[in-house]
N, C-alpha and C. Protein backbone atom coordinates (compact mmCIF):
# COMPACT_ATOMS: atom_id res chain seq x y z
N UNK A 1 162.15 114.60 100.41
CA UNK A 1 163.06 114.89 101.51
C UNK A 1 164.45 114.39 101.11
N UNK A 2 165.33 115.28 101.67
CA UNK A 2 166.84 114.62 100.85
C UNK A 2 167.57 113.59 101.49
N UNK A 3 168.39 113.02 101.15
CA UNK A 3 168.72 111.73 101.69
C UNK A 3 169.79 112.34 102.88
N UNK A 4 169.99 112.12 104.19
CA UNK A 4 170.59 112.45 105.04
C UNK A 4 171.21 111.79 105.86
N UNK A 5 171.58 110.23 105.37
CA UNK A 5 172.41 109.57 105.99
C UNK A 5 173.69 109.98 105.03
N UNK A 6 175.20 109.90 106.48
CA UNK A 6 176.34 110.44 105.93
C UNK A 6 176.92 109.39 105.42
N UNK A 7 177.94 109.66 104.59
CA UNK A 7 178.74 108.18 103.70
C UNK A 7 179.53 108.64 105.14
N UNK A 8 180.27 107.59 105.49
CA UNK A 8 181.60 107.07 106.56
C UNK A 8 182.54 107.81 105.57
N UNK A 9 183.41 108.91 106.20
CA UNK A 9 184.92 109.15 105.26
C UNK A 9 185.76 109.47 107.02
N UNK A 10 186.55 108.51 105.55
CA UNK A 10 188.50 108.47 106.31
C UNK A 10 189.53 109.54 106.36
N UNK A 11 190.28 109.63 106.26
CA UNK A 11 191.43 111.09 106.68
C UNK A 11 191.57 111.13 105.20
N UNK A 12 191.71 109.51 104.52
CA UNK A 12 192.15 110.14 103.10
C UNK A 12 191.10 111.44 101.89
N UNK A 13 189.69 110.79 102.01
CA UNK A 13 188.41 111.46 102.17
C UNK A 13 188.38 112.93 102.45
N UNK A 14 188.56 113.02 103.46
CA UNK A 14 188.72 114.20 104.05
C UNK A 14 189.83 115.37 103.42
N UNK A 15 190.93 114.16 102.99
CA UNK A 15 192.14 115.35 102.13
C UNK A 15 191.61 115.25 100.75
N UNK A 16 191.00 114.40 100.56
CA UNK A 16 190.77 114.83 98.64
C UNK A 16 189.45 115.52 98.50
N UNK A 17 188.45 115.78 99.75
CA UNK A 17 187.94 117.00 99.88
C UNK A 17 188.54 118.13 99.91
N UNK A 18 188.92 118.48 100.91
CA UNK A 18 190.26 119.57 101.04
C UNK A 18 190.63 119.81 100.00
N UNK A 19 191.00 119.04 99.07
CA UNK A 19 192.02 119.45 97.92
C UNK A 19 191.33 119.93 97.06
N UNK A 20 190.17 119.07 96.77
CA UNK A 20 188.88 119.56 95.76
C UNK A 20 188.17 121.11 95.97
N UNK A 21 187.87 121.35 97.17
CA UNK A 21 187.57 122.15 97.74
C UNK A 21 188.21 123.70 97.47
N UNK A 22 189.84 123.31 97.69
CA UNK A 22 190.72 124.40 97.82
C UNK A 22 191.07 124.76 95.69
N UNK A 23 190.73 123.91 95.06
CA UNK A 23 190.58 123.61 93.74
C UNK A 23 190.20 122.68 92.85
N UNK A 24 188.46 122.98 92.51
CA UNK A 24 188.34 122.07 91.85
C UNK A 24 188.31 121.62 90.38
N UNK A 25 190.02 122.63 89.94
CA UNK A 25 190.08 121.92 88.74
C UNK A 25 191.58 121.29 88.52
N UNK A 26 191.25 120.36 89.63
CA UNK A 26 192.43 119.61 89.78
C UNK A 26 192.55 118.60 89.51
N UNK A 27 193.88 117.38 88.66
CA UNK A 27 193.57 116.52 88.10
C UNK A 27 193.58 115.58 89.02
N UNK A 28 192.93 114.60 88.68
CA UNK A 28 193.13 113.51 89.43
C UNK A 28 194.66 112.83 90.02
N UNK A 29 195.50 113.38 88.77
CA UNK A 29 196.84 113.02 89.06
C UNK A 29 197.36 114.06 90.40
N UNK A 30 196.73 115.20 90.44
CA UNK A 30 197.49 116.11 91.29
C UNK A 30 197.04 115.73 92.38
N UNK A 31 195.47 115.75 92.36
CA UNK A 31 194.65 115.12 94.07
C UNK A 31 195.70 113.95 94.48
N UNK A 32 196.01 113.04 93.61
CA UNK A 32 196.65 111.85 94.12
C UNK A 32 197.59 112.13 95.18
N UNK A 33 199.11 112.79 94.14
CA UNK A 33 200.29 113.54 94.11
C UNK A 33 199.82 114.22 95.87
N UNK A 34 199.31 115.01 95.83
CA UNK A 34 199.01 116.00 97.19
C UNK A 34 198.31 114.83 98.64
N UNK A 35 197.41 113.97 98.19
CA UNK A 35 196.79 113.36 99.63
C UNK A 35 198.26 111.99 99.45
N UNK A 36 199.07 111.88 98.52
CA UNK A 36 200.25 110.59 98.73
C UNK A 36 199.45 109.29 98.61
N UNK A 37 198.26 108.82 97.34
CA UNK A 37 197.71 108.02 97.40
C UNK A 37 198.31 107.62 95.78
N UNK A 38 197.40 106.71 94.73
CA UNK A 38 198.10 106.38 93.99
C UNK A 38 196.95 107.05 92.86
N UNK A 39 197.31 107.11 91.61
CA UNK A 39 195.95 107.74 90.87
C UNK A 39 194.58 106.95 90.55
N UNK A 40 195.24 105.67 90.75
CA UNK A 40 193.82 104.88 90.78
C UNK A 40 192.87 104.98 91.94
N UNK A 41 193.97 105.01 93.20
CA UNK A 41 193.06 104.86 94.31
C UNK A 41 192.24 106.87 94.72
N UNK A 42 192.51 107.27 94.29
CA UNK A 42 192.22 108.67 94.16
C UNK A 42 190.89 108.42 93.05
N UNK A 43 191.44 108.01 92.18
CA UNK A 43 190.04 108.22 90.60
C UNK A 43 189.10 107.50 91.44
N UNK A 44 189.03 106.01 92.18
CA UNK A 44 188.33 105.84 93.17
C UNK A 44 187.41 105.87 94.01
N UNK A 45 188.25 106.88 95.11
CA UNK A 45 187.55 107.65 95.97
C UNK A 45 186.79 108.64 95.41
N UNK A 46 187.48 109.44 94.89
CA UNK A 46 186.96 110.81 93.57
C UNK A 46 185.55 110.05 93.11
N UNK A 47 185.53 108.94 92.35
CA UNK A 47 183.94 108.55 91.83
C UNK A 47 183.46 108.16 93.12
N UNK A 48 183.67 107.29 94.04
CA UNK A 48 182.61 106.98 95.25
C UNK A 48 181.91 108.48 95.86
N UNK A 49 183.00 109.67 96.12
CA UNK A 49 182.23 110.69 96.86
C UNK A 49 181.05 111.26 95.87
N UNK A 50 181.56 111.17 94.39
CA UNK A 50 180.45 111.91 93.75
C UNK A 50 179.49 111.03 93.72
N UNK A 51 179.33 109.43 93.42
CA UNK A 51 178.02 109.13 93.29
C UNK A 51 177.70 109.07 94.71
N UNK A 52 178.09 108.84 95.11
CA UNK A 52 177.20 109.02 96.75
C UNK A 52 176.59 110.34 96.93
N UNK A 53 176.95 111.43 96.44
CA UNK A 53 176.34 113.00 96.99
C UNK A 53 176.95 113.83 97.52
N UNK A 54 178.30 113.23 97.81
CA UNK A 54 179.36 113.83 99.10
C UNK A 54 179.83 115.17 98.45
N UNK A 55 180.57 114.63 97.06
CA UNK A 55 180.71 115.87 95.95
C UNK A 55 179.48 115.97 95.34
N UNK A 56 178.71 116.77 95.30
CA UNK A 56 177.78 117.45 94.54
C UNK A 56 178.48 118.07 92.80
N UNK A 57 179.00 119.37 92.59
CA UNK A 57 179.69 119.26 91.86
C UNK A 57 180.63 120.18 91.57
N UNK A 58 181.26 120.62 90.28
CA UNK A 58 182.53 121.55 90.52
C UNK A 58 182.22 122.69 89.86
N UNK A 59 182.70 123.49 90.65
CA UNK A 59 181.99 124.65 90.11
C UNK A 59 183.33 126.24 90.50
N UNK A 60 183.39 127.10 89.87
CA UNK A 60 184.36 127.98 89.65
C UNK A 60 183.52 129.23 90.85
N UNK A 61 184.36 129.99 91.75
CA UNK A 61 184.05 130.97 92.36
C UNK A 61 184.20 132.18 91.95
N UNK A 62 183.64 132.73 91.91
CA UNK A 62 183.55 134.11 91.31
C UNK A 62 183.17 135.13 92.15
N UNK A 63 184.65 136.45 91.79
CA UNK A 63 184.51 137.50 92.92
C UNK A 63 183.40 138.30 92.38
N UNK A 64 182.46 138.67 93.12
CA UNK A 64 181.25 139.49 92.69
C UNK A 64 181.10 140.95 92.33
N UNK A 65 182.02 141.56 92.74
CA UNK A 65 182.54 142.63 92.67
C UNK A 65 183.16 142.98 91.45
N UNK A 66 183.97 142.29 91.15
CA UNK A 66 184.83 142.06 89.73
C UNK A 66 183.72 141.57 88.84
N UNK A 67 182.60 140.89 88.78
CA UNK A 67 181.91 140.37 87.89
C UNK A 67 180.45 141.29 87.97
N UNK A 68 180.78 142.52 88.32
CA UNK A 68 179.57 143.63 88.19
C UNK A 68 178.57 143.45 89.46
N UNK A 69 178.71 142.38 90.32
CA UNK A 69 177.54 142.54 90.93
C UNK A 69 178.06 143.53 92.29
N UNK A 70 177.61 144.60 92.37
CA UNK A 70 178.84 145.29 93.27
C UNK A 70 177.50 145.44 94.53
N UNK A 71 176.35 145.52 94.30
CA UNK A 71 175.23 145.54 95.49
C UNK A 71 174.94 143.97 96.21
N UNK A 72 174.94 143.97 97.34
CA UNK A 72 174.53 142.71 97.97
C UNK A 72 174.10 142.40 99.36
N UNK A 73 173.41 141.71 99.77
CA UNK A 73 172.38 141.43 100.96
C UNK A 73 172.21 140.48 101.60
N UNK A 74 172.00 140.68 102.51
CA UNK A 74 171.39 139.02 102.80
C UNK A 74 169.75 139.43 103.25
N UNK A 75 168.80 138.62 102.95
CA UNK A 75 167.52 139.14 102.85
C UNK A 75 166.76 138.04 103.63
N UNK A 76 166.39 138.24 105.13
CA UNK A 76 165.20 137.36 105.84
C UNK A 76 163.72 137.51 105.31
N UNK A 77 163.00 136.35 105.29
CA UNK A 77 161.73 136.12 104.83
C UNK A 77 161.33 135.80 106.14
N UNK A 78 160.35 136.05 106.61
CA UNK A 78 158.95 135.27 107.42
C UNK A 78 158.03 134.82 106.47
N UNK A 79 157.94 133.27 106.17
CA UNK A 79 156.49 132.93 105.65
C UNK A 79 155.70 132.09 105.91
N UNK A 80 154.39 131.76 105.06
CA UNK A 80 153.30 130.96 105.86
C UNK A 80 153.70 129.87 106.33
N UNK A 81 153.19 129.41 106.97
CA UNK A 81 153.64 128.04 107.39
C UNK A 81 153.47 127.17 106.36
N UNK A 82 152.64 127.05 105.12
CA UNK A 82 152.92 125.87 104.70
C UNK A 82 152.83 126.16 103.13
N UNK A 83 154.09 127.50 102.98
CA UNK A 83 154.03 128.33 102.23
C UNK A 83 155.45 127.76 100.74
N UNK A 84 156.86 127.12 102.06
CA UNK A 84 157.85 126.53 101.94
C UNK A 84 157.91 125.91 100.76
N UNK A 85 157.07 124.53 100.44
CA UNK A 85 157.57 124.08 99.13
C UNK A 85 157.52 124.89 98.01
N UNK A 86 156.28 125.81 97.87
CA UNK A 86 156.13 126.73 96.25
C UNK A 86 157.23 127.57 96.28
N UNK A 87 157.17 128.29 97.19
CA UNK A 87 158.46 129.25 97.65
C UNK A 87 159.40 129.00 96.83
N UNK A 88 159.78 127.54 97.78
CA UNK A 88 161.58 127.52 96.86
C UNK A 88 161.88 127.25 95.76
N UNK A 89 161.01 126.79 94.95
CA UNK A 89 160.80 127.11 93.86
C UNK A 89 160.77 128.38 92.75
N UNK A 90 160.19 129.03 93.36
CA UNK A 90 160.42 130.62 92.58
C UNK A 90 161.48 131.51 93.08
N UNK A 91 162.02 130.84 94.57
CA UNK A 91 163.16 131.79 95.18
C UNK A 91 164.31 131.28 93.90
N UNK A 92 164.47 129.78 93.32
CA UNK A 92 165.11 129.06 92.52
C UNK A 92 165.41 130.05 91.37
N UNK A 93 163.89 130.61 90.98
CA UNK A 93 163.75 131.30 89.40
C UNK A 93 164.64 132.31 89.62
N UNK A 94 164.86 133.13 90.31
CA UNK A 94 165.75 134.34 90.35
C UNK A 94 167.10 134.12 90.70
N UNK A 95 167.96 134.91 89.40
CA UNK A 95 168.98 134.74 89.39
C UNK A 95 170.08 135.35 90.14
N UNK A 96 169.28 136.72 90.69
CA UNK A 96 170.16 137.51 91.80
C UNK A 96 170.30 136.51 92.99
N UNK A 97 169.74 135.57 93.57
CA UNK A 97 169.09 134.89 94.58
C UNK A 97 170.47 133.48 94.46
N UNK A 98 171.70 134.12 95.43
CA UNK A 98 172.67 133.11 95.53
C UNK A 98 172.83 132.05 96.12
N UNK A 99 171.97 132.31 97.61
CA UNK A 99 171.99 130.93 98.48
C UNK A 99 171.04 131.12 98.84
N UNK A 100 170.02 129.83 99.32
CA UNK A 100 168.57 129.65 100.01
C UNK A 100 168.84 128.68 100.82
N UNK A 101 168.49 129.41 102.69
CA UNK A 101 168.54 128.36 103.55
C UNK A 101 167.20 128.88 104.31
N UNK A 102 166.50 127.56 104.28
CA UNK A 102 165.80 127.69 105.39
C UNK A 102 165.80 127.16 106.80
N UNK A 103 165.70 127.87 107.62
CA UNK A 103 166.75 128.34 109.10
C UNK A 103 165.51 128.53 110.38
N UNK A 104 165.82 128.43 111.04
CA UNK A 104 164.48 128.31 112.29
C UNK A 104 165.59 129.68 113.28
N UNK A 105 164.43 130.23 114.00
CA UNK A 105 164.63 131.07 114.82
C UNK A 105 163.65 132.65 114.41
N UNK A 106 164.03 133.87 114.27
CA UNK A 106 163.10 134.87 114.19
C UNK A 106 162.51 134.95 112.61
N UNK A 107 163.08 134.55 112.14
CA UNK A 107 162.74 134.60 110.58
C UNK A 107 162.46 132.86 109.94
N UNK A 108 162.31 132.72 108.78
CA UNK A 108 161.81 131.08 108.30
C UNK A 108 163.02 130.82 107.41
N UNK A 109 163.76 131.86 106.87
CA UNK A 109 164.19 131.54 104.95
C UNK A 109 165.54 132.84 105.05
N UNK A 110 166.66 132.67 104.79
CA UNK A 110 167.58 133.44 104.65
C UNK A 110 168.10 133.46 103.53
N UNK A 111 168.37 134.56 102.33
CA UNK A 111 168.72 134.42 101.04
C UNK A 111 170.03 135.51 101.09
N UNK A 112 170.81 135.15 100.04
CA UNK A 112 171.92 135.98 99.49
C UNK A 112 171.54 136.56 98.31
N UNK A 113 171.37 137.86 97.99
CA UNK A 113 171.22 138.44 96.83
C UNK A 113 172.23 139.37 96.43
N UNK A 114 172.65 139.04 95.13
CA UNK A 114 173.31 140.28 94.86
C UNK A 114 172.94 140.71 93.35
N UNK A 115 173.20 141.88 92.91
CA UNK A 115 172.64 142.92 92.16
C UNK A 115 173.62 143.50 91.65
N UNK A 116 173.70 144.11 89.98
CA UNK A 116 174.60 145.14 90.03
C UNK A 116 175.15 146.60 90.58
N UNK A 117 173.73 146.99 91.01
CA UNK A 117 173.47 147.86 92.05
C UNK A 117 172.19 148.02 92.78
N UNK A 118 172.47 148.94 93.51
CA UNK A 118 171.41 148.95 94.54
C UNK A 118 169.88 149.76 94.05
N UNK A 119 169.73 149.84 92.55
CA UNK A 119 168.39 149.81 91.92
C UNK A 119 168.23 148.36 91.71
N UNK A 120 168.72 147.69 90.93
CA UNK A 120 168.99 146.04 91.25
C UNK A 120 168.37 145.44 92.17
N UNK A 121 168.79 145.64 93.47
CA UNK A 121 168.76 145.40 94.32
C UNK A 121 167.21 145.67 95.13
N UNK A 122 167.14 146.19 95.11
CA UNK A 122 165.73 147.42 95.35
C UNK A 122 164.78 146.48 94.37
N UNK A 123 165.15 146.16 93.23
CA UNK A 123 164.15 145.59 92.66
C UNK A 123 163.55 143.86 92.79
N UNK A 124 164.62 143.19 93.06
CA UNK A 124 165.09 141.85 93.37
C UNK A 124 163.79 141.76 95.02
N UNK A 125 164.07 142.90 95.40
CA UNK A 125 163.66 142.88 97.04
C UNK A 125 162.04 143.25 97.10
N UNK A 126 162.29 144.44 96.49
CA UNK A 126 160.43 145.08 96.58
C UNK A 126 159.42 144.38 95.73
N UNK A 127 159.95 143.98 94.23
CA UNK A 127 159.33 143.68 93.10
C UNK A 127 158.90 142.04 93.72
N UNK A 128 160.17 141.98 93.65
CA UNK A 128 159.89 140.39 93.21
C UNK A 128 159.68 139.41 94.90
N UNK A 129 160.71 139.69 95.86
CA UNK A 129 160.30 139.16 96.78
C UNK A 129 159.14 138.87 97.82
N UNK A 130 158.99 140.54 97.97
CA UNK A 130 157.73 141.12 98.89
C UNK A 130 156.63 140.91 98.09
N UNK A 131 156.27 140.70 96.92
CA UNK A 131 155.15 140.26 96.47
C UNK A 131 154.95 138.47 96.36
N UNK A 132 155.81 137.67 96.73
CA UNK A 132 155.48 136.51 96.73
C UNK A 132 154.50 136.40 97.33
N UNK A 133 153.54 134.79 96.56
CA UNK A 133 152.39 134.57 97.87
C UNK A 133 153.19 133.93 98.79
N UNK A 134 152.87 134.11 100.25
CA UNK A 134 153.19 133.31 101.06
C UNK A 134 154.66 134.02 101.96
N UNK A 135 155.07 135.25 101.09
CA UNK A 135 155.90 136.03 102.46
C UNK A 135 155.22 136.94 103.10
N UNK A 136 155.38 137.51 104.36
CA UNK A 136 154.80 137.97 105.30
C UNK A 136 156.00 139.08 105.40
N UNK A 137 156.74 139.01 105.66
CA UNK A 137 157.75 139.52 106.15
C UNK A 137 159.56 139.70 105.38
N UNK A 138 160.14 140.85 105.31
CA UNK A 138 161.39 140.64 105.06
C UNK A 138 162.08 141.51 105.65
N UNK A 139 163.68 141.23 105.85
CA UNK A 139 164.44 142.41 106.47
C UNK A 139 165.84 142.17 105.31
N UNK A 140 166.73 143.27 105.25
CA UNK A 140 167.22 143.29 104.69
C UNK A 140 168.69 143.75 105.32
N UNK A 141 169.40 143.12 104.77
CA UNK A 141 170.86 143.48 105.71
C UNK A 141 172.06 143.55 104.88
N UNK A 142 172.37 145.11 104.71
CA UNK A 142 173.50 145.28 102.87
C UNK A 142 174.47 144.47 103.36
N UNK A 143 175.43 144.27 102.53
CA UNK A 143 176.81 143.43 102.95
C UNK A 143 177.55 144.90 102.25
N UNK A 144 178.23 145.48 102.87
CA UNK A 144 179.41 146.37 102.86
C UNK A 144 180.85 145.88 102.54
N UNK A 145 181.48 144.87 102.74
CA UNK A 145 182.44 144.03 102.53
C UNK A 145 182.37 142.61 102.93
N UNK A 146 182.41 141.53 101.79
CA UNK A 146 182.91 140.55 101.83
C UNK A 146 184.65 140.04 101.95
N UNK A 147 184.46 139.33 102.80
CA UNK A 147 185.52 139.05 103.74
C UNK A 147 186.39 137.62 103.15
N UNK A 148 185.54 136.96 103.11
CA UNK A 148 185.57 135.60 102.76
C UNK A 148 184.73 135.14 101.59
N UNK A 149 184.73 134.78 100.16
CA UNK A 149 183.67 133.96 99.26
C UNK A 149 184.12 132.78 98.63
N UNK A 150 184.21 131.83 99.92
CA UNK A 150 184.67 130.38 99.39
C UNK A 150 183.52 129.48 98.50
């Protein structure tokens, strides 16, 4: 189970998230420069959020569209009840398979897939999903335009 107590953050915290956030290949000197702290006390904070968990890690966004994947979904699972741990595991193995939340309400498991196209796509879904042990159920919902991919 993951650790789910929050670290305590301050306004400064909060802006060298922000900053990280809005770019994270920013130097420590610039995070400083931008939240008005000093570079030590920035390098700092910067190591406390990452070993704590707060920053996980840095990673580059990529428009999907521009990078071939031009088909995409968001794909509900219904599965067994005590189906969850193997699951996310093999939902893990697939690389079309962008985000995995599991979510309570009409469905168990909500995924982002995207594909270069919608044979791709088709395959990601029929092949590989709907034959897992332990899904029951999927719906599928194209994404037509992304709006936002922070």
């Amino acid at each position: 189970m993951p650790e789910t107590s929050a670290l305590p953050l301050d306004d400064v915290d909060r802006r060298i998230i922000t900053e990280l956030t809005r770019d994270g290949r920013l130097s420590v000197s610039a995070v400083a420069q931008n939240v008005h702290i000093s570079r030590a006390h920035a390098y700092a904070r910067i190591s406390r959020l990452t070993s704590s968990g707060v920053l996980t890690k840095f990673t580059a966004l990529v428009d999907p569209v521009k990078a071939g994947l031009k088909s995409s979904a968001y794909v509900t699972l219904k599965v067994s009840q005590h189906a969850w741990r193997e699951l996310k595991e093999e939902l893990r193995a697939i690389p079309e398979v962008q985000h995995i939340a599991l979510v309570g309400g009409d469905f168990d498991v909500m995924l982002l897939v995207r594909a270069e196209d919608n044979t791709g796509l088709r395959r990601v879904i029929f092949d590989q999903l709907q034959s897992m042990t332990g899904v029951q159920d999927t719906q599928t919902f194209l994404i037509f335009e992304d709006l936002d991919n922070r």
